[in-house]
N, C-alpha and C. Protein backbone atom coordinates (compact mmCIF):
# COMPACT_ATOMS: atom_id res chain seq x y z
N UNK A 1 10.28 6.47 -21.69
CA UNK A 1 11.37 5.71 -21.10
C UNK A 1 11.25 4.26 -21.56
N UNK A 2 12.08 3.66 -21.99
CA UNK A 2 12.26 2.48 -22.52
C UNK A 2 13.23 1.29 -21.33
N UNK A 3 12.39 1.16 -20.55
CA UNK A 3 12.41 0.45 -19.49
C UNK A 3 13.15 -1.38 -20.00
N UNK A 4 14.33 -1.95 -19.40
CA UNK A 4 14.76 -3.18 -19.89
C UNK A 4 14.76 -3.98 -18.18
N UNK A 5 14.03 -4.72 -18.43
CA UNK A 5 14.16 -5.82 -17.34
C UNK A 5 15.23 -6.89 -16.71
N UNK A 6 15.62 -6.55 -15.31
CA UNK A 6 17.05 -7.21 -15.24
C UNK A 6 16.35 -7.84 -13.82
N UNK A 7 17.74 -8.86 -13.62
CA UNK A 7 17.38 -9.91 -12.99
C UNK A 7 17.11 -9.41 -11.47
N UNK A 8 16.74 -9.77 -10.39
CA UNK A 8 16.15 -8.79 -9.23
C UNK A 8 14.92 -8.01 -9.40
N UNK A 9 14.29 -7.66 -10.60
CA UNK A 9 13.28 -6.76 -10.60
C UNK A 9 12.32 -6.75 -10.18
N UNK A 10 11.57 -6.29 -9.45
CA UNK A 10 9.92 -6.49 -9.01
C UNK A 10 9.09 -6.31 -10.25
N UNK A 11 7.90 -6.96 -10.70
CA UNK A 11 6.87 -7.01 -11.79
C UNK A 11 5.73 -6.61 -11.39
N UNK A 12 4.92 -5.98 -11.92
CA UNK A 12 3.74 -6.16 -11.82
C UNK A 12 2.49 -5.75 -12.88
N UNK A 13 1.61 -6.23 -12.63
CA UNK A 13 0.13 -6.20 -13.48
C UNK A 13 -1.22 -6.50 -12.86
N UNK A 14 -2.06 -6.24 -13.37
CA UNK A 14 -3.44 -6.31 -13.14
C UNK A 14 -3.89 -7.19 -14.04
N UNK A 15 -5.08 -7.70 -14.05
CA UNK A 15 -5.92 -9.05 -14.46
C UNK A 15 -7.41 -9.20 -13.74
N UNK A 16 -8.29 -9.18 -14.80
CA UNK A 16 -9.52 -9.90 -14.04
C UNK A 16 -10.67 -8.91 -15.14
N UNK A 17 -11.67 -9.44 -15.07
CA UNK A 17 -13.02 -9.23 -16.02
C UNK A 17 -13.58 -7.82 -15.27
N UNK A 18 -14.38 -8.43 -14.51
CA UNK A 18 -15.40 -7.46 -13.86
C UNK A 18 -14.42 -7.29 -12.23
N UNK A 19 -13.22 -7.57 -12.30
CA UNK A 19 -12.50 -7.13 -10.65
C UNK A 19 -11.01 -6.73 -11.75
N UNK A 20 -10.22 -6.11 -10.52
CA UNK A 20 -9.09 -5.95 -10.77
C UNK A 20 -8.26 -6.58 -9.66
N UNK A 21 -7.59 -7.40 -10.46
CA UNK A 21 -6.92 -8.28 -9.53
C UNK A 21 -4.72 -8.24 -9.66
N UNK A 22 -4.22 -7.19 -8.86
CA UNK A 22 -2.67 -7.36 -8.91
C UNK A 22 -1.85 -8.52 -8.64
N UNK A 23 -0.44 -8.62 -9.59
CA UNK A 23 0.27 -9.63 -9.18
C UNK A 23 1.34 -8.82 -9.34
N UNK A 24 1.92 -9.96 -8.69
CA UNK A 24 3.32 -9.29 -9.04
C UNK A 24 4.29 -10.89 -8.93
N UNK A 25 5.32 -10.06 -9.04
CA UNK A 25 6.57 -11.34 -9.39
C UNK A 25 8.18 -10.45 -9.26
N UNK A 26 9.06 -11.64 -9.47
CA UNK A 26 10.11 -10.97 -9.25
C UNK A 26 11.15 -11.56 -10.55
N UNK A 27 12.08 -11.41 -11.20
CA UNK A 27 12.93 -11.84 -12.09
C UNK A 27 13.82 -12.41 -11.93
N UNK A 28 13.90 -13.47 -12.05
CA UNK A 28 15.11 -14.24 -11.52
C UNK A 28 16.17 -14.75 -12.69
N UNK A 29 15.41 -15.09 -14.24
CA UNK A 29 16.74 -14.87 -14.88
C UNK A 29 16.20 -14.22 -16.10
N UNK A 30 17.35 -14.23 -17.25
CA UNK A 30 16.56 -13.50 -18.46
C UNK A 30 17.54 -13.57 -19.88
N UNK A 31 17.15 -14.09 -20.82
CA UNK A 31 17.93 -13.65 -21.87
C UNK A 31 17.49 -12.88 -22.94
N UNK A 32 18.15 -12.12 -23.95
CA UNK A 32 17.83 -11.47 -25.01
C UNK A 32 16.13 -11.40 -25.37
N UNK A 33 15.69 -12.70 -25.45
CA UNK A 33 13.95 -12.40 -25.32
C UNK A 33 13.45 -13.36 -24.76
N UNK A 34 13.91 -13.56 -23.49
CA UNK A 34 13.16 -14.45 -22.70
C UNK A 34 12.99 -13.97 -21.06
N UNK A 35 12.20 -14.32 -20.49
CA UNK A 35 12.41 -13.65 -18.85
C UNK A 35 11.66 -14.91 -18.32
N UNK A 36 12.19 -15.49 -17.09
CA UNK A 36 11.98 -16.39 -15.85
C UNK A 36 11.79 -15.59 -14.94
N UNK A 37 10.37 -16.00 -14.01
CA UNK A 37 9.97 -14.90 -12.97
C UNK A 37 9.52 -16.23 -12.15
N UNK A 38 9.21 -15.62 -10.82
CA UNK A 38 8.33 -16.65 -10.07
C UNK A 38 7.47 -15.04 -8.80
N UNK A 39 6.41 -15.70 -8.73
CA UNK A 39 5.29 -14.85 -8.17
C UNK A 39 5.50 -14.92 -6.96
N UNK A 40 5.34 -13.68 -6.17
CA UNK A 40 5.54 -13.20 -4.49
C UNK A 40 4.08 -12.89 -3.81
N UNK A 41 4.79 -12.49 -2.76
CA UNK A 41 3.19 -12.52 -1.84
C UNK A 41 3.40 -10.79 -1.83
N UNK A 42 2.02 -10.70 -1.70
CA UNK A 42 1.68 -9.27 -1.49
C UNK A 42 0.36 -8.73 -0.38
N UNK A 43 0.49 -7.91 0.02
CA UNK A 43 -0.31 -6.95 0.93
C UNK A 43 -1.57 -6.78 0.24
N UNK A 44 -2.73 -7.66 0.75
CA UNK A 44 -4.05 -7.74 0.10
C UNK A 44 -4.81 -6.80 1.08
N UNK A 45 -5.47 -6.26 0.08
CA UNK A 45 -6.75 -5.53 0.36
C UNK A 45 -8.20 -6.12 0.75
N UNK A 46 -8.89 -5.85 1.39
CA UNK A 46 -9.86 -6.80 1.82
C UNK A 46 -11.06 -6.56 0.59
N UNK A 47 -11.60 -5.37 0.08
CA UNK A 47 -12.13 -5.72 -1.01
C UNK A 47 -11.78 -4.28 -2.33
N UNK A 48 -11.43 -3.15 -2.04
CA UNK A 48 -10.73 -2.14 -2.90
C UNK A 48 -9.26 -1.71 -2.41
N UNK A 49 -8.51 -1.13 -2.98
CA UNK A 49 -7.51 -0.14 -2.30
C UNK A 49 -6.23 -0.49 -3.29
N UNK A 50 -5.47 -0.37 -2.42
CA UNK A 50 -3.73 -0.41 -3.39
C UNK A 50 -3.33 -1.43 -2.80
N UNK A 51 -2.76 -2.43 -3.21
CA UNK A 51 -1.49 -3.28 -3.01
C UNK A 51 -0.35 -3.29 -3.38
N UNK A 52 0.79 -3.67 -2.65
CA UNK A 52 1.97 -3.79 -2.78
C UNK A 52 2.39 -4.89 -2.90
N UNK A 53 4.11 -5.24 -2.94
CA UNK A 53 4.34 -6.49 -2.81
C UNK A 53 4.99 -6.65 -1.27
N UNK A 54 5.06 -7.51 -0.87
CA UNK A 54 5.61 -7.60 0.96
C UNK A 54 7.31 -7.23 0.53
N UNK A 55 7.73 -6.97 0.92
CA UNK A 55 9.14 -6.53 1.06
C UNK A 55 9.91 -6.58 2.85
N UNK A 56 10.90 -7.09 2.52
CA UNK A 56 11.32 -7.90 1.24
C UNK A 56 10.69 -8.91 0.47
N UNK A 57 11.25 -9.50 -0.77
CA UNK A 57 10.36 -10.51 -1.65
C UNK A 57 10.29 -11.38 -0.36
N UNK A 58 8.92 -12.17 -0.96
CA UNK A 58 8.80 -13.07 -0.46
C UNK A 58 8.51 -14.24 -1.67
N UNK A 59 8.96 -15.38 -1.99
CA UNK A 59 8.61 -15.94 -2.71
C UNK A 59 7.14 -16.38 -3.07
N UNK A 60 6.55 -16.93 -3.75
CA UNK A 60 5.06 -17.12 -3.09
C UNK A 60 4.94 -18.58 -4.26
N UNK A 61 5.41 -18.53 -4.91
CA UNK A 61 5.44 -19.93 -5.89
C UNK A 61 7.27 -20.37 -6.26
N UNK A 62 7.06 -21.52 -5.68
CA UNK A 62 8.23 -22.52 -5.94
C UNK A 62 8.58 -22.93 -7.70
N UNK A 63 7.68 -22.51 -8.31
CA UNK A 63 7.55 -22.66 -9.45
C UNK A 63 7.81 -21.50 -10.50
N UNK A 64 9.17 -21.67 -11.09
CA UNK A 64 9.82 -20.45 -11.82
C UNK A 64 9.47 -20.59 -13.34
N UNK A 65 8.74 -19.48 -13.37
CA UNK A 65 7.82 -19.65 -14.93
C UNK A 65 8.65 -18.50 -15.97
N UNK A 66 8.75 -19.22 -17.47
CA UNK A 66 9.10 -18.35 -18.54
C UNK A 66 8.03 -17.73 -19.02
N UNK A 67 8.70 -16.84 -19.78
CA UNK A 67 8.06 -16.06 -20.37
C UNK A 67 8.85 -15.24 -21.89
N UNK A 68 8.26 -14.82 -22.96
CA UNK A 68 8.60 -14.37 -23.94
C UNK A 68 8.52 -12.72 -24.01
N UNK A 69 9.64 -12.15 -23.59
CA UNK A 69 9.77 -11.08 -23.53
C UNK A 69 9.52 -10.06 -24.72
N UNK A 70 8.54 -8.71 -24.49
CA UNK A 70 8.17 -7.98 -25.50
C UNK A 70 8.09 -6.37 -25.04
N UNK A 71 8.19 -5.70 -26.17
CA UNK A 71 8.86 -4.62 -25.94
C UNK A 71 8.09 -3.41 -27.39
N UNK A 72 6.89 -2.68 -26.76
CA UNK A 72 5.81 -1.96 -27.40
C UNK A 72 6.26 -0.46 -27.65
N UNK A 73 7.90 -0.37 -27.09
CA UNK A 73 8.11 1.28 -27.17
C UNK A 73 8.11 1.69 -25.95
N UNK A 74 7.68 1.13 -25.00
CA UNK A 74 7.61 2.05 -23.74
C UNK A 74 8.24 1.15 -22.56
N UNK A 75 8.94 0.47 -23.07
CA UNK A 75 9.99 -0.97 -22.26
C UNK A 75 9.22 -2.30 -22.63
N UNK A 76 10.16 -2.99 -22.18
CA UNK A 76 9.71 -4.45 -21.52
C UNK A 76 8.79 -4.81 -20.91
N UNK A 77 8.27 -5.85 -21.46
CA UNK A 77 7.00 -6.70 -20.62
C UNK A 77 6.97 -7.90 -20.92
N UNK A 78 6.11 -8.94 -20.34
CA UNK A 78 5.92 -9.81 -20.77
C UNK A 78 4.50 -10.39 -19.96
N UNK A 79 3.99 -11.64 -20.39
CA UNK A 79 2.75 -12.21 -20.07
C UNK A 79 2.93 -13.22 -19.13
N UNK A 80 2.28 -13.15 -17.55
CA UNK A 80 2.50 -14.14 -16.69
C UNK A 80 1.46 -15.28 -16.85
N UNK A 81 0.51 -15.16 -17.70
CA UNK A 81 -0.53 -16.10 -18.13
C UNK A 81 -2.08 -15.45 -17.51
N UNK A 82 -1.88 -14.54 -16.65
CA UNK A 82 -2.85 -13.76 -16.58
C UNK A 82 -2.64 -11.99 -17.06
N UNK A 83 -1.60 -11.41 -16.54
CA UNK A 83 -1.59 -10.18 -16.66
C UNK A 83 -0.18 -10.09 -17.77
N UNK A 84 -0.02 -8.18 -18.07
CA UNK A 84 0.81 -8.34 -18.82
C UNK A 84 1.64 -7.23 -17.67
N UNK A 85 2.88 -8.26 -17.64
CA UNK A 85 3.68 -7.84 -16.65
C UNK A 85 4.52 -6.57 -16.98
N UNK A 86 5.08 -5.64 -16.16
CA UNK A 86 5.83 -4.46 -16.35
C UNK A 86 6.61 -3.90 -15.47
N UNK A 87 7.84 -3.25 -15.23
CA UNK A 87 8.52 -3.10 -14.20
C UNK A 87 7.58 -2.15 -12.99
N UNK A 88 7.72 -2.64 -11.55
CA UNK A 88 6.81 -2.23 -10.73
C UNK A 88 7.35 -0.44 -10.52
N UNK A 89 6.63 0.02 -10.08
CA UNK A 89 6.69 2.04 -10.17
C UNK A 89 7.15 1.75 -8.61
N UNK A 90 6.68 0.97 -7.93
CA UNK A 90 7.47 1.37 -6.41
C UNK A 90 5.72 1.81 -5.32
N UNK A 91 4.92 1.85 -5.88
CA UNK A 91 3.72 2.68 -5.88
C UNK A 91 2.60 1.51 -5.90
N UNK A 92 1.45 1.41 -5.07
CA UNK A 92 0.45 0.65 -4.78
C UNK A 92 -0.27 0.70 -5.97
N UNK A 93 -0.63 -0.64 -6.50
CA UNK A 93 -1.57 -1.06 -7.33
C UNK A 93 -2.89 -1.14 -7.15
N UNK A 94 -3.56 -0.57 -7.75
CA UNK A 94 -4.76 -0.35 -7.07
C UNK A 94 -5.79 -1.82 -7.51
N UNK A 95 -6.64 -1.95 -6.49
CA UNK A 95 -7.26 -3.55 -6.48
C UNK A 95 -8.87 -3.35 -6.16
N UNK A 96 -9.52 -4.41 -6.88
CA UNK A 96 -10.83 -4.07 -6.62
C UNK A 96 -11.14 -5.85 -6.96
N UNK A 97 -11.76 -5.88 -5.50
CA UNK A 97 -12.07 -7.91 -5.66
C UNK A 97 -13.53 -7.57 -5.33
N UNK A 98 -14.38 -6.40 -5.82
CA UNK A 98 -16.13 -6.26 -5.63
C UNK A 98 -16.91 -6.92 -6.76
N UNK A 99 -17.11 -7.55 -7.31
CA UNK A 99 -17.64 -8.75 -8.67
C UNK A 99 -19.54 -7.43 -8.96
């Protein structure tokens, strides 16, 4: 499935060395190869498990960040400066903050 990112979308990715750490974000604008997101709050785990994002969005940064949209065959993504972002499955991300 060749997944295309539109404005409203929930994002998400994982990030981190020795932890796995979820984000997520939401899309607020987008052109031909560019996407503007800004990051939401989500349902933290105290040290393993799945996270979500709170729903409805919640904003969580006032600060609406670009990004250079890319596209590997299997949809859209792009890089929030930590993770590489992808349309969210609807489905808990699994999280691990044990170092």
């Amino acid at each position: 499935m060749n997944e295309v990112l539109k404005v409203g979308d929930i994002v998400s990715g994982t990030w981190g060395y020795s932890m796995t750490i979820p984000e997520f974000a939401v899309v607020t604008r987008r052109t031909a190869k560019t996407v503007w997101f800004k990051k939401i709050r989500k349902n933290r785990v105290n040290m393993f498990g799945n996270e979500t994002p709170i729903l409805p969005v919640v904003v969580d940064d006032v600060k609406e960040r670009r990004a250079k949209i890319r596209n590997f065959g299997d949809g859209e993504r792009f890089d929030s400066g930590h993770a590489s972002m992808s349309g969210w499955s609807g489905n808990g991300v699994y999280a691990n903050y044990l170092d």
